[in-house]
Protein backbone atom coordinates (compact mmCIF):
# COMPACT_ATOMS: atom_id res chain seq x y z
CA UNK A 1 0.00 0.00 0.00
CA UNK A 2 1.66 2.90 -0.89
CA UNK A 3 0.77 6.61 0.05
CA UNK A 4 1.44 10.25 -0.56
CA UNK A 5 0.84 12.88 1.49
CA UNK A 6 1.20 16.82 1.65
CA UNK A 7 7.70 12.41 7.60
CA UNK A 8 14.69 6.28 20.25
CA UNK A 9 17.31 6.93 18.16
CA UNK A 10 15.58 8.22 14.66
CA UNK A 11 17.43 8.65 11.41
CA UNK A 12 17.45 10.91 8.37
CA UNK A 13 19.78 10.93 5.36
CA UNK A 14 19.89 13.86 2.86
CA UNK A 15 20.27 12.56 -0.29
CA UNK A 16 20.81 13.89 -4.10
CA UNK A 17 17.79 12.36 -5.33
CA UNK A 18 15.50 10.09 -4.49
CA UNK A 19 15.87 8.16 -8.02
CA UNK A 20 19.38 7.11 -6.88
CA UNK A 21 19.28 6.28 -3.64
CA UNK A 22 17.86 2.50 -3.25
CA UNK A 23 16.69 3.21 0.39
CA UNK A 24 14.17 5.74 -0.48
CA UNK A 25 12.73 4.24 -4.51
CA UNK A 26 10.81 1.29 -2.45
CA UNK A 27 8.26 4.54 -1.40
CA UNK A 28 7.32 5.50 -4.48
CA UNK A 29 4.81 2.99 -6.43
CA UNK A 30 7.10 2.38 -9.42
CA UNK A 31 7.77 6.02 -10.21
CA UNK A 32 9.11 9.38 -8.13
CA UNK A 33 7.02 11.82 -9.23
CA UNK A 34 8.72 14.97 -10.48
CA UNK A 35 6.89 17.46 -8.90
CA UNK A 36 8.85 19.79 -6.06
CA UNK A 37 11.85 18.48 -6.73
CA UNK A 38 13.49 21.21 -9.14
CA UNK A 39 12.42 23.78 -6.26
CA UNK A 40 14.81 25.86 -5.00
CA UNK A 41 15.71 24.95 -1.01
CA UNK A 42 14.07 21.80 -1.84
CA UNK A 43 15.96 18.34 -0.09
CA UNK A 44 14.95 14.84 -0.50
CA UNK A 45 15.15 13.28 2.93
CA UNK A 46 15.16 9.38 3.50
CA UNK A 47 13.41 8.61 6.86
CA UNK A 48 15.54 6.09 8.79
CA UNK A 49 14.92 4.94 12.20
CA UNK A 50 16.65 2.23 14.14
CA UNK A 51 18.43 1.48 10.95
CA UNK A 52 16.00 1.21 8.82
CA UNK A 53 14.18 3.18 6.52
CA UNK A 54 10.85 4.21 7.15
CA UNK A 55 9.26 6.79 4.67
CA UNK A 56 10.58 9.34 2.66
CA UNK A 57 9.95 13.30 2.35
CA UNK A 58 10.56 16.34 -0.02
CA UNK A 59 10.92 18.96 1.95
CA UNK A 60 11.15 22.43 1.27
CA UNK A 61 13.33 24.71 3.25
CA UNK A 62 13.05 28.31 1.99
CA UNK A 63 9.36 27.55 3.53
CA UNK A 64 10.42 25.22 6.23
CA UNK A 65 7.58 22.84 5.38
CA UNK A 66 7.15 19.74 3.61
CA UNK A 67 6.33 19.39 0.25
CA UNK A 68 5.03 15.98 0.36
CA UNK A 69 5.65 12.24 2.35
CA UNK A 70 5.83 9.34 0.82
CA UNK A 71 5.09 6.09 3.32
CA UNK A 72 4.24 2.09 3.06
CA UNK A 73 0.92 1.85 4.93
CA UNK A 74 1.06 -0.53 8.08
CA UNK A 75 -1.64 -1.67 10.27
CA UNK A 76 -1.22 0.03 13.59
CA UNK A 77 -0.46 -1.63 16.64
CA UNK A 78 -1.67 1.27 19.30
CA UNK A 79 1.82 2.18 20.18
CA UNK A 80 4.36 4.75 19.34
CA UNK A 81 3.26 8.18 20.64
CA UNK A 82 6.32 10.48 21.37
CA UNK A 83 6.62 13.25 23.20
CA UNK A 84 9.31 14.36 21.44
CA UNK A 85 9.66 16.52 18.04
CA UNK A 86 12.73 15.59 16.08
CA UNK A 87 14.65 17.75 13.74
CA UNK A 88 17.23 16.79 10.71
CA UNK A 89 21.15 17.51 11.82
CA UNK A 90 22.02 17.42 8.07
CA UNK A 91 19.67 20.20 6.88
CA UNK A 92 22.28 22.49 9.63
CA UNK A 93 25.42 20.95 8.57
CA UNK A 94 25.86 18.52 6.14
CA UNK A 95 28.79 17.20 8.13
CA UNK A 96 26.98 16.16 11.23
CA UNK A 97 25.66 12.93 11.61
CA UNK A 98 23.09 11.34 10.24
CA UNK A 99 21.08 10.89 13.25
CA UNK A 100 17.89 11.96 13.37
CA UNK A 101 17.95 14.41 17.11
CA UNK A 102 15.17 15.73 19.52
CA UNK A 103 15.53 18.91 19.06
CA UNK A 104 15.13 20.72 22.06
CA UNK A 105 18.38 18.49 23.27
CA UNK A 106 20.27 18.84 19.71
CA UNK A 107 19.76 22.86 20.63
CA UNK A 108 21.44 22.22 24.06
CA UNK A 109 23.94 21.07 22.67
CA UNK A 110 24.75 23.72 20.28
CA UNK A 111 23.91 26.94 21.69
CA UNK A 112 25.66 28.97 19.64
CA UNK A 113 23.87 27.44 16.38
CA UNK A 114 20.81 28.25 15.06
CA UNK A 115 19.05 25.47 14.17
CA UNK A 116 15.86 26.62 12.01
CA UNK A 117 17.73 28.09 9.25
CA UNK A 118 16.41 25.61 6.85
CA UNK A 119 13.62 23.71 8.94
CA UNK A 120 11.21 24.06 11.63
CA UNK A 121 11.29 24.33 14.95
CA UNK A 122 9.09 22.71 17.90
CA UNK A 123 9.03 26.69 19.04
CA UNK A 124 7.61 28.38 15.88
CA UNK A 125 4.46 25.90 16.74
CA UNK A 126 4.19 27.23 20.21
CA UNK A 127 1.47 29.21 20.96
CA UNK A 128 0.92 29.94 16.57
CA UNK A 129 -2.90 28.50 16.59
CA UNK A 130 -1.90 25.51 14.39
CA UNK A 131 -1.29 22.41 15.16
CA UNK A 132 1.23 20.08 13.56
CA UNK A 133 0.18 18.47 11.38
CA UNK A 134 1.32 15.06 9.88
CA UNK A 135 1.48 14.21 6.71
CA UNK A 136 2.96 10.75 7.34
CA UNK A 137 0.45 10.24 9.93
CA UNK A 138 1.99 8.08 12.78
CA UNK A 139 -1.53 6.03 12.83
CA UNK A 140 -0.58 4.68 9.28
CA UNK A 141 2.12 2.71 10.89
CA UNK A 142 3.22 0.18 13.77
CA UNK A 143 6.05 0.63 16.05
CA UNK A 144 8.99 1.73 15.14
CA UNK A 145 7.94 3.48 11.69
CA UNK A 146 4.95 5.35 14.01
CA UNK A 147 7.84 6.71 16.13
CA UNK A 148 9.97 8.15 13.29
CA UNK A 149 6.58 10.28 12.10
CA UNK A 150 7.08 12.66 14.70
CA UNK A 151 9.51 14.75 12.83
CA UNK A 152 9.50 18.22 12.19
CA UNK A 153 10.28 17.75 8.28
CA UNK A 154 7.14 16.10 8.37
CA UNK A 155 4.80 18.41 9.78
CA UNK A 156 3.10 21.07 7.77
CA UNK A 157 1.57 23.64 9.72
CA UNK A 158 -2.67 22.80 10.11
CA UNK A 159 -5.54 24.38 11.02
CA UNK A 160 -6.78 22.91 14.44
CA UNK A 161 -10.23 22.54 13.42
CA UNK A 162 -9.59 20.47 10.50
CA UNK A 163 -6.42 18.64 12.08
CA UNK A 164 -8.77 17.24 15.09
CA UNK A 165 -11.80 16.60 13.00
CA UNK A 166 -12.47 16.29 8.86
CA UNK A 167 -9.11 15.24 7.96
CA UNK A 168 -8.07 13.11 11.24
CA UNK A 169 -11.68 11.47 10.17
CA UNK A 170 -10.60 11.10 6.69
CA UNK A 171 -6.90 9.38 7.50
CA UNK A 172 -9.00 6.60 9.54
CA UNK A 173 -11.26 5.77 6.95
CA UNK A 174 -7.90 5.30 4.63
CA UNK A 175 -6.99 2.99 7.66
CA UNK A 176 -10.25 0.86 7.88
CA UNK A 177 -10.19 0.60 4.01
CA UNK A 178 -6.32 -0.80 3.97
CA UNK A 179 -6.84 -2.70 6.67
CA UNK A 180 -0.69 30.08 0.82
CA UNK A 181 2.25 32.09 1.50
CA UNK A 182 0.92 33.02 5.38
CA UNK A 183 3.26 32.36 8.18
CA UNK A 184 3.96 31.25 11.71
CA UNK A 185 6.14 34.38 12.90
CA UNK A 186 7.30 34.47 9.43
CA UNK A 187 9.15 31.31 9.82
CA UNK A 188 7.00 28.22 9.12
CA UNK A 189 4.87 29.12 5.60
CA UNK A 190 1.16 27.44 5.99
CA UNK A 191 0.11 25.32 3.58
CA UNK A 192 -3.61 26.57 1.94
CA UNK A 193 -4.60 23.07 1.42
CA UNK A 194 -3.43 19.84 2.43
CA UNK A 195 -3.74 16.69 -0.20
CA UNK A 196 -3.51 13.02 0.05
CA UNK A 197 -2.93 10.10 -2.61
CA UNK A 198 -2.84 6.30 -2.30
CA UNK A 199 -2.41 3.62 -4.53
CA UNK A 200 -3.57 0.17 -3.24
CA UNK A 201 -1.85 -2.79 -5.34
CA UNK A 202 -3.84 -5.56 -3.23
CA UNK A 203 -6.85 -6.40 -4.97
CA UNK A 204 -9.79 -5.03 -2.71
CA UNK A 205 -11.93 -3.23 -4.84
CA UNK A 206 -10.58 0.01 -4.97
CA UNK A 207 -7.22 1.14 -6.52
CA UNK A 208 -6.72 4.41 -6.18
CA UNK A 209 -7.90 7.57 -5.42
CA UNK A 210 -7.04 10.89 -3.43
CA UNK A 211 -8.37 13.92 -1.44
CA UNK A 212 -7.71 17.72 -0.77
CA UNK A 213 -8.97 19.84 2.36
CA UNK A 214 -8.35 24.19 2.64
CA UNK A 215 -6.63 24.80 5.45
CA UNK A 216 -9.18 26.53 7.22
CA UNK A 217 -11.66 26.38 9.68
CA UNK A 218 -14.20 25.22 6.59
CA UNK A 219 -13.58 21.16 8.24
CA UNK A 220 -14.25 19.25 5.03
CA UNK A 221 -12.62 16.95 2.83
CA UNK A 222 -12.97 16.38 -1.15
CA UNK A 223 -12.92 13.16 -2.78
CA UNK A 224 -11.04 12.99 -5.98
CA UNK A 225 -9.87 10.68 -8.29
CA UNK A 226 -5.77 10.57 -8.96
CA UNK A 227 -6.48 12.09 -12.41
CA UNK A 228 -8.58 14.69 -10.69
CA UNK A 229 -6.47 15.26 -8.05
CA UNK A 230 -3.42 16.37 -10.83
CA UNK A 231 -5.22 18.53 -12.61
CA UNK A 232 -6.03 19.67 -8.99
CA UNK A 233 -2.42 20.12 -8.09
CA UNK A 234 -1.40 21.51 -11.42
CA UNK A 235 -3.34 24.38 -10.72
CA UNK A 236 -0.83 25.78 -8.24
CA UNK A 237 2.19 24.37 -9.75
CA UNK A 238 4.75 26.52 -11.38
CA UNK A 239 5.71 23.00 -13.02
CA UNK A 240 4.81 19.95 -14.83
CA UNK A 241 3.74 17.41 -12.00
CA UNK A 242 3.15 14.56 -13.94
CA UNK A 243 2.52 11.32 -12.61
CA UNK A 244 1.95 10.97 -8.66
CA UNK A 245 2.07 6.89 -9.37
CA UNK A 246 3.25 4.78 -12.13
CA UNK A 247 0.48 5.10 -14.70
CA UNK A 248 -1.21 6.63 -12.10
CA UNK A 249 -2.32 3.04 -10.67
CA UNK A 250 -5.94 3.66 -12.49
CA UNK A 251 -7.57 0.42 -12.60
């Protein structure tokens, strides 16, 4: 079951490209799509939590949000909530390791660095009126892959309203079927909608299809189909997006 969506010890390597790196390719239902990744500021992260690789995210640092995740769906065991936000030590300095860090502790021990140049911070959340919001969502996985969604690369800035409600309600119904240029203290750019795409290669009836919700107190969700949902995206793309799946897994 593979998914899109607009990320102990945890891991996270900064790679060239997705395409080359073996790790992340297993993601992607046959294809990486090409949208996002000519972006300025934008880095291809590979997930990786107690060695192993978990899901993969484009993430976009001139607006400190991600692009999109891209994630293996897993029946959830009810475990895996952390109280901890993690950040990426490679998107500060390609030369630190590639261990994945809670950040308040990775900013103890570097005072003198700041460390939301090119990502964002636990504290730009604090107190902003948005939640963060998942677009690997940690109930689309068991333990350990649950753990390694609570990273800051893979949050996108989300209305509270819709977090908590339409599109929390929508991400469980994904689970029973498988089994804006505004800113937070002109750090963290909000996203004006959110999307989602799957692609289910098991044969249950349905194939695959996607959905979009505005990022606003509005708390509903659209239905499309992956064709739809293209055109949909194309619409604010300042490029080609192309294929979000390998011949867009129509049936």
């Amino acid at each position: 079951m593979h998914l899109q969506a607009h990320l102990f010890p945890t891991w996270g390597d900064v790679v060239g490209s997705f395409r080359t790196s073996r790790n992340c390719t297993s993601f992607n239902q046959g294809k990486v799509p090409e949208w996002g990744a000519a972006t300025p500021g934008a880095a291809s992260l590979c997930q990786r939590f107690h060695n192993s690789y978990h899901f993969t995210t484009l993430y976009n640092t001139h607006h400190r949000i991600a692009v999109y995740s891209a994630y293996r769906f897993q029946t959830s065991d009810g475990g895996g909530w952390e109280k901890r936000w993690f950040v990426e030590p490679q998107l500060v300095d390609l030369t630190w390791g590639v261990e994945m860090r809670d950040g308040y502790w990775l900013g103890q021990d570097n005072p003198d660095i700041y460390l939301g140049e090119r990502q964002a911070l636990n504290e730009d959340y604090t107190h902003s009126g948005f939640d963060r919001g998942h677009l690997n969502p940690n109930g689309h996985h068991a333990v350990p892959s649950c753990n390694a969604t609570f990273m800051l690369t893979n949050m996108v800035p989300q209305g509270p309203k819709l977090n908590q409600n339409a599109w929390h309600n929508y991400e469980s119904q994904l689970t029973d079927l498988f089994n804006g240029h505004n800113w937070i203290f002109k750090n963290v750019n909000i996203p004006e909608y959110l999307w989602n795409a799957y692609c289910c290669l098991d044969n249950n009836g349905t194939s695959s299809a996607g959905a979009t919700a505005l990022n606003t107190e509005q708390n509903w969700v659209g239905r499309h189909t992956i064709a739809d949902l293209t055109a949909f995206l194309q619409q604010y793309a300042n490029s080609p997006v192309g294929e979000l799946f390998f011949n867009n897994s129509e049936a």
